[in-house]
Protein backbone atom coordinates (compact mmCIF):
# COMPACT_ATOMS: atom_id res chain seq x y z
CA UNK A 1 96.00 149.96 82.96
CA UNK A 2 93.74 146.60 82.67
CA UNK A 3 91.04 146.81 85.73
CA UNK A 4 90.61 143.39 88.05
CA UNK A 5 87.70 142.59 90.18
CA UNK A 6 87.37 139.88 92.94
CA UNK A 7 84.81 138.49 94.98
CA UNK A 8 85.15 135.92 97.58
CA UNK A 9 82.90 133.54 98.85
CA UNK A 10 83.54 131.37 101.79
CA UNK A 11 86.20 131.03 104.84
CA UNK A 12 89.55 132.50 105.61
CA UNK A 13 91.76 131.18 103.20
CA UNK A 14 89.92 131.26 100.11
CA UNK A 15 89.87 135.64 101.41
CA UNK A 16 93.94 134.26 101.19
CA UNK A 17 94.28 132.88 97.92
CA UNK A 18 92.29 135.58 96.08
CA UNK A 19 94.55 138.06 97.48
CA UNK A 20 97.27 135.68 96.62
CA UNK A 21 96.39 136.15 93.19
CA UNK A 22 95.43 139.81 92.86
CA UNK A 23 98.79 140.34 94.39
CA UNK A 24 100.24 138.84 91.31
CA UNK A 25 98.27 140.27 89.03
CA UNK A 26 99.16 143.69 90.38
CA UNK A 27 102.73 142.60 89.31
CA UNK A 28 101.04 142.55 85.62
CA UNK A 29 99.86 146.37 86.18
CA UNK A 30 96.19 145.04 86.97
CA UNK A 31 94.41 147.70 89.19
CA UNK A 32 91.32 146.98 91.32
CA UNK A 33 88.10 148.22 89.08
CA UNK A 34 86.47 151.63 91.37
CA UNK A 35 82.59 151.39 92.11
CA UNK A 36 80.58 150.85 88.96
CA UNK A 37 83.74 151.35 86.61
CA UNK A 38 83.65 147.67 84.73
CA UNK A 39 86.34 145.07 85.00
CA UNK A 40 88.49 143.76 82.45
CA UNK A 41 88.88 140.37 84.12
CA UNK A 42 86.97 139.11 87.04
CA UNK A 43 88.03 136.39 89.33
CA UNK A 44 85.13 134.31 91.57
CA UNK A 45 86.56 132.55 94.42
CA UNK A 46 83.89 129.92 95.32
CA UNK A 47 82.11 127.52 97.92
CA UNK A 48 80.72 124.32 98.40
CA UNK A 49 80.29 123.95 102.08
CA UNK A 50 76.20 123.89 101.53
CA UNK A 51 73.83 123.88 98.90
CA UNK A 52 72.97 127.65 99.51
CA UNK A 53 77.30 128.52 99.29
CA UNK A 54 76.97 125.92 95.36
CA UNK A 55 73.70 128.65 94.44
CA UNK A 56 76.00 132.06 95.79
CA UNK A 57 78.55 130.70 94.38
CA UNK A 58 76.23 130.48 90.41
CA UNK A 59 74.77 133.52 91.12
CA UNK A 60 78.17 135.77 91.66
CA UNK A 61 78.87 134.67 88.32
CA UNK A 62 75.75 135.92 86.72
CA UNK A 63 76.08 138.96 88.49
CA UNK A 64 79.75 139.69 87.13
CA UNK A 65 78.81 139.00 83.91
CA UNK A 66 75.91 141.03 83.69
CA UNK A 67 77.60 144.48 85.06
CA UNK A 68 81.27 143.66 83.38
CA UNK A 69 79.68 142.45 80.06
CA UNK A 70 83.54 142.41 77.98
CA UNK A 71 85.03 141.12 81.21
CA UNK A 72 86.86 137.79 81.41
CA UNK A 73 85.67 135.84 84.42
CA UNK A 74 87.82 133.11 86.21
CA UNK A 75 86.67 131.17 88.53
CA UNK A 76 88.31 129.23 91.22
CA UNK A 77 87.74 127.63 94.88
CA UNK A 78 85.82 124.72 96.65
CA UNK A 79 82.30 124.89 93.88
CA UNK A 80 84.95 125.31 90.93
CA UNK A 81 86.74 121.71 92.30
CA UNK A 82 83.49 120.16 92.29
CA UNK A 83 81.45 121.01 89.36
CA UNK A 84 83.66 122.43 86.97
CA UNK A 85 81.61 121.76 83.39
CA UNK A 86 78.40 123.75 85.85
CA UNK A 87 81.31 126.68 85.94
CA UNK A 88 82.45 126.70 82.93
CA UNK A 89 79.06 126.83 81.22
CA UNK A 90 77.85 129.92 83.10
CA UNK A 91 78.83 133.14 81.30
CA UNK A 92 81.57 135.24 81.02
CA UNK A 93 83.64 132.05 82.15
CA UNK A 94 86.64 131.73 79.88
CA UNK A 95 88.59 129.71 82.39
CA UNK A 96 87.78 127.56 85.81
CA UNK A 97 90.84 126.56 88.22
CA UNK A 98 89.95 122.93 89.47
CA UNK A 99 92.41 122.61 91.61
CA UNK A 100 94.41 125.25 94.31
CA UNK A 101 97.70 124.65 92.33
CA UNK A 102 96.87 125.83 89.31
CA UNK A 103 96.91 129.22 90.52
CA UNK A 104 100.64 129.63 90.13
CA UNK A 105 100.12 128.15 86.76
CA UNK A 106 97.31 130.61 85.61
CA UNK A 107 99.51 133.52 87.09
CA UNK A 108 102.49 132.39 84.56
CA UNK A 109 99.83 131.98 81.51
CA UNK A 110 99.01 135.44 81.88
CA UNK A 111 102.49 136.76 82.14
CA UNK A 112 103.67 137.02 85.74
CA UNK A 113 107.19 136.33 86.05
CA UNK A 114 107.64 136.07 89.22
CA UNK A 115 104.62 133.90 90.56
CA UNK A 116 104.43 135.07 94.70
CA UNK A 117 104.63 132.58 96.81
CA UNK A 118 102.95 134.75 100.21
CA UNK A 119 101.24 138.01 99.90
CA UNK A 120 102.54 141.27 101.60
CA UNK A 121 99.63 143.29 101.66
CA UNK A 122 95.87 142.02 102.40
CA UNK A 123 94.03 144.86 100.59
CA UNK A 124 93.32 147.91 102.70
CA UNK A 125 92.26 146.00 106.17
CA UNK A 126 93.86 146.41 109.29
CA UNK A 127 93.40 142.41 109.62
CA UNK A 128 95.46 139.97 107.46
CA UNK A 129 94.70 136.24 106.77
CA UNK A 130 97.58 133.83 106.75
CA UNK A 131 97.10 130.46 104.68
CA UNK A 132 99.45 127.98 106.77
CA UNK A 133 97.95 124.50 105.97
CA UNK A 134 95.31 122.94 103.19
CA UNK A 135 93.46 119.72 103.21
CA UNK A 136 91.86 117.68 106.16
CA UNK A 137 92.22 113.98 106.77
CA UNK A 138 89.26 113.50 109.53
CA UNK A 139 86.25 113.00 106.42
CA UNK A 140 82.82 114.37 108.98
CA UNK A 141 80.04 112.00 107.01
CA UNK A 142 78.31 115.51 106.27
CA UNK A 143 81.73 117.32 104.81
CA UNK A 144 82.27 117.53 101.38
CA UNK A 145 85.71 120.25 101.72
CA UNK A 146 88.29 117.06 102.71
CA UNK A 147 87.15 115.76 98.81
CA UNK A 148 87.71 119.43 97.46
CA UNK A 149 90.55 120.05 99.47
CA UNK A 150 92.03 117.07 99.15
CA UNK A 151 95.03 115.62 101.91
CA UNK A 152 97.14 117.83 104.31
CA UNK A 153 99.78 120.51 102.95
CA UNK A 154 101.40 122.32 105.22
CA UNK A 155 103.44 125.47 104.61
CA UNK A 156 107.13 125.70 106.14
CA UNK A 157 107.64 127.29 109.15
CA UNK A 158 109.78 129.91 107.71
CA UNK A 159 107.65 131.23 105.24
CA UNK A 160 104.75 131.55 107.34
CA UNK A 161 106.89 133.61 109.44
CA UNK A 162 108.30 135.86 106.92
CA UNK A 163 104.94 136.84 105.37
CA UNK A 164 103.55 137.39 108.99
CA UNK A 165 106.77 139.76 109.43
CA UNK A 166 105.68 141.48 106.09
CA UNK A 167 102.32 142.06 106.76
CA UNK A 168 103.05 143.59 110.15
CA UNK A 169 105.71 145.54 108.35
CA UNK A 170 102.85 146.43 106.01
CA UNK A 171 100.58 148.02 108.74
CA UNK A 172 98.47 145.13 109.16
CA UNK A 173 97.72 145.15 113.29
CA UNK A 174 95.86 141.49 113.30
CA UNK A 175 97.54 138.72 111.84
CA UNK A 176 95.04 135.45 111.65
CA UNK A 177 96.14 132.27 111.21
CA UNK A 178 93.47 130.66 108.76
CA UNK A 179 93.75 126.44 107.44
CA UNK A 180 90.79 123.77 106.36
CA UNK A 181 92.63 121.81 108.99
CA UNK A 182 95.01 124.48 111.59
CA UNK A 183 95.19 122.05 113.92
CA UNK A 184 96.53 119.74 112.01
CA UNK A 185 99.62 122.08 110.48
CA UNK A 186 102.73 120.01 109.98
CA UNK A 187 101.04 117.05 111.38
CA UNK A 188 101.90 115.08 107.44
CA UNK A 189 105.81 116.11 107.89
CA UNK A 190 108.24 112.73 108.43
CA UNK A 191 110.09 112.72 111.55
CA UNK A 192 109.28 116.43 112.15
CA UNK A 193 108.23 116.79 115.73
CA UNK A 194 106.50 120.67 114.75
CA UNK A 195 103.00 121.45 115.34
CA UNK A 196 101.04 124.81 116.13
CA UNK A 197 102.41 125.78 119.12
CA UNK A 198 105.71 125.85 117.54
CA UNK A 199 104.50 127.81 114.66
CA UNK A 200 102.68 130.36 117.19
CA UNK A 201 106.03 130.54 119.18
CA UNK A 202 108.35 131.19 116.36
CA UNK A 203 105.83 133.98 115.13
CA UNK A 204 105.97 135.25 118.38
CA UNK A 205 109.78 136.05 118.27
CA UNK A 206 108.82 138.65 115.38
CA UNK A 207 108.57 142.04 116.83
CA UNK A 208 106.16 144.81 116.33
CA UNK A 209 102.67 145.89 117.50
CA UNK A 210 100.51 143.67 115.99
CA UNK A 211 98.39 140.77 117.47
CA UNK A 212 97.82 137.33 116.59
CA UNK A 213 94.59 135.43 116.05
CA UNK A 214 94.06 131.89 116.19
CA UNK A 215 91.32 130.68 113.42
CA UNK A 216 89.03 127.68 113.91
CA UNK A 217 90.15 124.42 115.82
CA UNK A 218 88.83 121.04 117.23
CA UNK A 219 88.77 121.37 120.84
CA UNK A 220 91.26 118.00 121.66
CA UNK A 221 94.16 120.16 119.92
CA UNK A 222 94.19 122.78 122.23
CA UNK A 223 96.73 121.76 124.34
CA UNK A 224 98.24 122.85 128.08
CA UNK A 225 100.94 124.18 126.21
CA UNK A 226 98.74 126.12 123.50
CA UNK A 227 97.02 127.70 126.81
CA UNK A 228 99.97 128.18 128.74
CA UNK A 229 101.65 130.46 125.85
CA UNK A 230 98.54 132.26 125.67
CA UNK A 231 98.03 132.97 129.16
CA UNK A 232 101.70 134.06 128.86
CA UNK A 233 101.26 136.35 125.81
CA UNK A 234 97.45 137.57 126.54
CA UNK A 235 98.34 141.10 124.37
CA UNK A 236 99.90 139.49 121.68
CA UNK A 237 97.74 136.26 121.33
CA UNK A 238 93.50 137.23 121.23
CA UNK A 239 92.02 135.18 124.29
CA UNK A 240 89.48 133.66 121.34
CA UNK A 241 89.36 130.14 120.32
CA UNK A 242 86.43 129.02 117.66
CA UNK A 243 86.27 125.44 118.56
CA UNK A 244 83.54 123.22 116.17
CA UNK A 245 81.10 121.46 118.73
CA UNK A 246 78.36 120.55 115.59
CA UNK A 247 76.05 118.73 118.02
CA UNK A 248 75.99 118.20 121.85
CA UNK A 249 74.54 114.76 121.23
CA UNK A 250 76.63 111.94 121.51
CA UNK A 251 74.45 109.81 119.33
CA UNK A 252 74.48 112.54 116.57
CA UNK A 253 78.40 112.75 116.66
CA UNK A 254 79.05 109.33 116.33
CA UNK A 255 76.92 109.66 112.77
CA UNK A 256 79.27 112.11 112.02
CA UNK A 257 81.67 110.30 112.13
CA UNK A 258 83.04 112.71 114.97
CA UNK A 259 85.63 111.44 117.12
CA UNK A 260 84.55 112.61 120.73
CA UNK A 261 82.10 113.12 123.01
CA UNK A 262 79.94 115.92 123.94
CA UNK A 263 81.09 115.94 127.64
CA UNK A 264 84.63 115.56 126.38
CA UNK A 265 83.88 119.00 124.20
CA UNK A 266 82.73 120.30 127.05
CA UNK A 267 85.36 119.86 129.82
CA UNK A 268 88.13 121.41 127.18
CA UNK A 269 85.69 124.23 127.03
CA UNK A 270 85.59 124.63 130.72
CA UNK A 271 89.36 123.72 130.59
CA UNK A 272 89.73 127.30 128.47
CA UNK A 273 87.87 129.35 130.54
CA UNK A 274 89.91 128.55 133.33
CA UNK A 275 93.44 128.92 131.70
CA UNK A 276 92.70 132.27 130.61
CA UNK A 277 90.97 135.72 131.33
CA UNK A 278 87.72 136.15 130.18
CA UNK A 279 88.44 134.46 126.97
CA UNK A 280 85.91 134.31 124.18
CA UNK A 281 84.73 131.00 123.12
CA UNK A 282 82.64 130.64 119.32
CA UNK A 283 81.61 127.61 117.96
CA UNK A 284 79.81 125.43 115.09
CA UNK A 285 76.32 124.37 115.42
CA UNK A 286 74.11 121.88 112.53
CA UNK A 287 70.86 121.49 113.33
CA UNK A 288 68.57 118.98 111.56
CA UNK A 289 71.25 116.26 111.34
CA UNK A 290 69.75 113.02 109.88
CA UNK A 291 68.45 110.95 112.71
CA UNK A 292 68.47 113.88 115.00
CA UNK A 293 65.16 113.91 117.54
CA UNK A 294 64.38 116.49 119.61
CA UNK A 295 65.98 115.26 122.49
CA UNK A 296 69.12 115.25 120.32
CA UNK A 297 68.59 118.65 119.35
CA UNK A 298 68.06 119.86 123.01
CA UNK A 299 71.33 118.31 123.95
CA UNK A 300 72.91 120.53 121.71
CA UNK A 301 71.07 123.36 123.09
CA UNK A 302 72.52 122.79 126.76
CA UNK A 303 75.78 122.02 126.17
CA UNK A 304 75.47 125.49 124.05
CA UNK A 305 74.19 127.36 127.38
CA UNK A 306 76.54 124.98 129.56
CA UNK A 307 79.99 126.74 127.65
CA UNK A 308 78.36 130.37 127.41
CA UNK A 309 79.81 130.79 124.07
CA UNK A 310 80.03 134.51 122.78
CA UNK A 311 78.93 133.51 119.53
CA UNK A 312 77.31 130.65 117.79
CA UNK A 313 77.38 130.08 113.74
CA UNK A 314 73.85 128.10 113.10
CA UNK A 315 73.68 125.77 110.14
CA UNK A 316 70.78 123.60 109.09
CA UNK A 317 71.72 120.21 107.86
CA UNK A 318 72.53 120.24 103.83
CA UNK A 319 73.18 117.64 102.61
CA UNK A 320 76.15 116.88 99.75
CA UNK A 321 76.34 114.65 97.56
CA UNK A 322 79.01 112.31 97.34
CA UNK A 323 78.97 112.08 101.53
CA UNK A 324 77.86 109.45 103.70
CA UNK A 325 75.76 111.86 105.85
CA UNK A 326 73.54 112.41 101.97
CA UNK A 327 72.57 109.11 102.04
CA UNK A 328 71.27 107.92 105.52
CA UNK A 329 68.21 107.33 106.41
CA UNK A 330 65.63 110.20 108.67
CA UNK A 331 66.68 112.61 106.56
CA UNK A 332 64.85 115.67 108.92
CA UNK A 333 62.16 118.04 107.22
CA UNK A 334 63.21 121.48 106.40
CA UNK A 335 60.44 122.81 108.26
CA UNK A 336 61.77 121.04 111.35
CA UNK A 337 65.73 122.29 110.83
CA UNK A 338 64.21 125.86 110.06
CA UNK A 339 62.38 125.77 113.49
CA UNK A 340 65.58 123.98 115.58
CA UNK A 341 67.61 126.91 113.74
CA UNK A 342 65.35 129.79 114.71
CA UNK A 343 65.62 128.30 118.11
CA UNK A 344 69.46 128.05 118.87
CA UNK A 345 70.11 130.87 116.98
CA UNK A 346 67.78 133.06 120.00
CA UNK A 347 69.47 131.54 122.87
CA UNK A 348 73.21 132.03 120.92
CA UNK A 349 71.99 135.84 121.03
CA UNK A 350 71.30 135.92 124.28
CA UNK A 351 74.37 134.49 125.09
CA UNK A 352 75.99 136.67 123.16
CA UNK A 353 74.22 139.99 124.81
CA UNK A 354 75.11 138.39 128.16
CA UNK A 355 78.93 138.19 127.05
CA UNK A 356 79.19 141.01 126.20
CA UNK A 357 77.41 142.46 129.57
CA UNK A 358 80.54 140.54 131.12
CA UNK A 359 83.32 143.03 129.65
CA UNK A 360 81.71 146.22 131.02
CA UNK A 361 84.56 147.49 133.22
CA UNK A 362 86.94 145.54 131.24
CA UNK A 363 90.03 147.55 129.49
CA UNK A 364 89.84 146.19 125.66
CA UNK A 365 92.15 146.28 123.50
CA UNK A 366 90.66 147.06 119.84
CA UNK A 367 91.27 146.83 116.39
CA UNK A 368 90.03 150.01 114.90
CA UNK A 369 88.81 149.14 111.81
CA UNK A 370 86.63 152.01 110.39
CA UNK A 371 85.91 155.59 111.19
CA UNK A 372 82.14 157.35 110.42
CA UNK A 373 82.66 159.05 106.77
CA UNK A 374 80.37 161.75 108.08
CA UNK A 375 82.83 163.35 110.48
CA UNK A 376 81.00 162.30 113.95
CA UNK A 377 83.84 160.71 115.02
CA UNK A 378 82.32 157.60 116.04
CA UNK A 379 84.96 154.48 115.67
CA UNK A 380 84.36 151.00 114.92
CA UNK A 381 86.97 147.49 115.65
CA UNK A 382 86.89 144.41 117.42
CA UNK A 383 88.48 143.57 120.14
CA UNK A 384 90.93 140.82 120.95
CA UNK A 385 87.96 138.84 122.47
CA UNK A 386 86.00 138.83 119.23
CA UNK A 387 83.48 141.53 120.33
CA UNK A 388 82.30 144.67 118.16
CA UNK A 389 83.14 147.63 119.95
CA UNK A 390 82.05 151.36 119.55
CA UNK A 391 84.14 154.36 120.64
CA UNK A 392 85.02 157.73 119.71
CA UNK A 393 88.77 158.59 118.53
CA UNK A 394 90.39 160.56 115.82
CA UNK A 395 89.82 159.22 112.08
CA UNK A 396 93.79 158.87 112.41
CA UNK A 397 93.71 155.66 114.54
CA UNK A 398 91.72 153.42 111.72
CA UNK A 399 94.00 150.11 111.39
CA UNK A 400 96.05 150.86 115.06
CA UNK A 401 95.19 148.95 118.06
CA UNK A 402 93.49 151.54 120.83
CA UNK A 403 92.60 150.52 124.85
CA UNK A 404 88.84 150.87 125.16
CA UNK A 405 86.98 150.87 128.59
CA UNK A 406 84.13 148.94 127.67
CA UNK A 407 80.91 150.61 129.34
CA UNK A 408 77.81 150.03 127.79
CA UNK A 409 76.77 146.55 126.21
CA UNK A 410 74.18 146.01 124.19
CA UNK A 411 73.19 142.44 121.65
CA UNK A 412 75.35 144.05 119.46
CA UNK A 413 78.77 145.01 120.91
CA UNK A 414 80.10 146.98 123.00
CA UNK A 415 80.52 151.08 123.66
CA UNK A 416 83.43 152.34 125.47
CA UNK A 417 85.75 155.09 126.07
CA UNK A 418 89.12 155.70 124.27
CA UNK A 419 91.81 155.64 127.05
CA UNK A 420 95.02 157.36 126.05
């Protein structure tokens, strides 16, 4: 039985479309390769979003190569789309996907019949990523994915559905819905009048015990109605939204090319918090935009501490070539983004500690997700407001959702007690 190995760099739904493709290779009789047991064909799913992802992305390669030496490597994703003759002249690479749909073409090369369109299984995790859209249309002057990515492409409604219905069926307890652009699903559709909401809605109708997860969105999409169906579902939607802020200056987001202002960010924010219970709120931070002065950069830091978000992804300015954002002038010192960084990244923590301070008393419901392999008992998941939580539970419950009473917090999660 030939031996597969896959390693995924990046965001939600390039984790989708390698699984996409294991899934048909499995229907070839590939098996995944065990620990150090070598791989007859190895497939890299890359990234571009920053200079560091482009070097990862190199270096993953090398690595295969070296410990699967008679291994075929393919690779595919965002770094593949964008320097393609770099790829192909690292080694071990016999093959580089340029673009997303060749992967039902490579799957027929190499003898699957019948090419899936959806996945059923999302390896051996309790949580399952669902690709609904691809492509962006808003072009950030600092974003290189809209050129990789290329325009919208939205999934139909009933296929979404039906792999969310066989991924529940499948055990998986946390469904998320992952796209370069969710907001924006069905939004390129003729005379269809379907968005998100209607997507979330008719997922809904699906019965079982598993909860749903929105992924990233730009805070002007979420709607009344969006909140109103989650305050109306709160055990079956996660009270989480990751909405991308980037800067709290209003100078720095119109050379972005972002298309609203901090204080309009904010109020949505506030909006949230008020519509539901305790929700979580995670965002997007770059620091060390070009142009961006100090009192830019301590904007950013109080609209940060205004929300009270439970987590905060840092990311110091890199610049891409081939965007507007490469080429303007003040480019900032790396010394300087390194220090704003270090900064936001210690007041994001202790926002973070004091969030999680806020669910003590709270009844949680949890993900578990793994189990201590030395028999203490000790259980590990995340609950539906995005916070790691400790508790202590039978091995059995890994991949079920338990109620936790959340009672001690500390800056890394949360430890409770298994109720039930």
């Amino acid at each position: 039985m030939p031996t597969l190995r896959t390693l995924t760099l990046g965001c939600k739904v390039n984790q989708y479309e390698t699984e996409l493709v294991r899934e048909g290779l499995a229907r070839l009789g590939f098996r995944d390769a065990q620990g150090d047991e070598p791989a007859d064909l190895c497939i890299v799913n890359t990234c571009t979003v920053t200079a560091q992802s482009d070097r990862k992305s190199r270096k993953a390669v090398r690595q295969l190569a070296r410990d699967n030496p008679r291994a075929e490597i393919v690779v595919m994703g965002c770094y593949a789309t964008r320097a393609a003759e770099a790829v192909r002249a690292l080694p071990g690479v016999v093959e580089v996907l340029t673009d997303k749909r060749q992967i039902a073409d490579f799957l027929s090369r190499r003898g699957v019949l019948d090419v899936p369109t959806g996945i059923s299984r999302f390896g051996h995790r309790a949580r399952a990523y669902v690709k609904v859209q691809d492509g962006c249309r808003m072009k950030c002057s600092y974003c290189i994915i809209p050129y990789a990515r290329g325009d919208l492409s939205s999934r139909p409604l009933a296929d979404i559905v039906e792999e969310v219905r066989r991924l529940a069926d499948s055990g998986h307890r946390e469904i998320v819905l992952a796209g370069i652009h969710l907001g924006h699903w069905g939004l390129e559709w003729p005379g269809e009048k379907l968005g998100l909401v209607d997507l979330v809605e008719a997922i809904l109708r699906l019965e079982g015990p598993f909860r749903l997860r929105l992924s990233s969105l730009e805070a002007v999409e979420v709607s009344a109605r969006l909140l109103a169906l989650m305050a109306e579902h709160p055990r079956r939607i996660c009270p989480h939204l990751h909405l991308s802020m980037q800067s709290g200056s209003d100078a720095v987001l119109a050379r972005m090319e972002r298309r609203w202002a901090s204080a309009r960010f904010v109020e949505k924010c506030l909006e949230v918090k008020e519509s539901l219970p305790a929700p979580a709120l995670t965002t997007d931070v770059i620091v060390g935009f070009p142009g961006e002065t100090e009192a830019d950069f301590e904007a950013s830091c109080r609209r940060v501490e205004q929300v009270g978000f439970s987590k905060v992804h840092v990311f110091r300015f890199s610049p891409r070539q081939g965007t507007p954002a490469a080429e303007m002038p003040d480019q900032i010192d790396p010394a300087v983004r390194q220090r704003r960084a270090s900064h936001l990244i210690e007041l994001a923590e202790q926002l973070r500690s004091r969030f999680f301070q806020s669910l003590l008393g709270c009844r949680l419901q949890v993900l578990v997700e793994s189990a201590d392999a030395s028999g203490t008992g000790e259980l590990l998941g995340t609950s539906a407001r995005y916070a790691p939580v400790a508790t202590s539970g039978p091995a059995d419950l890994v991949g079920r959702l338990a109620e936790v009473e959340a009672r001690g917090a500390t800056g890394e999660g949360v430890a409770g007690r298994l109720i039930g």
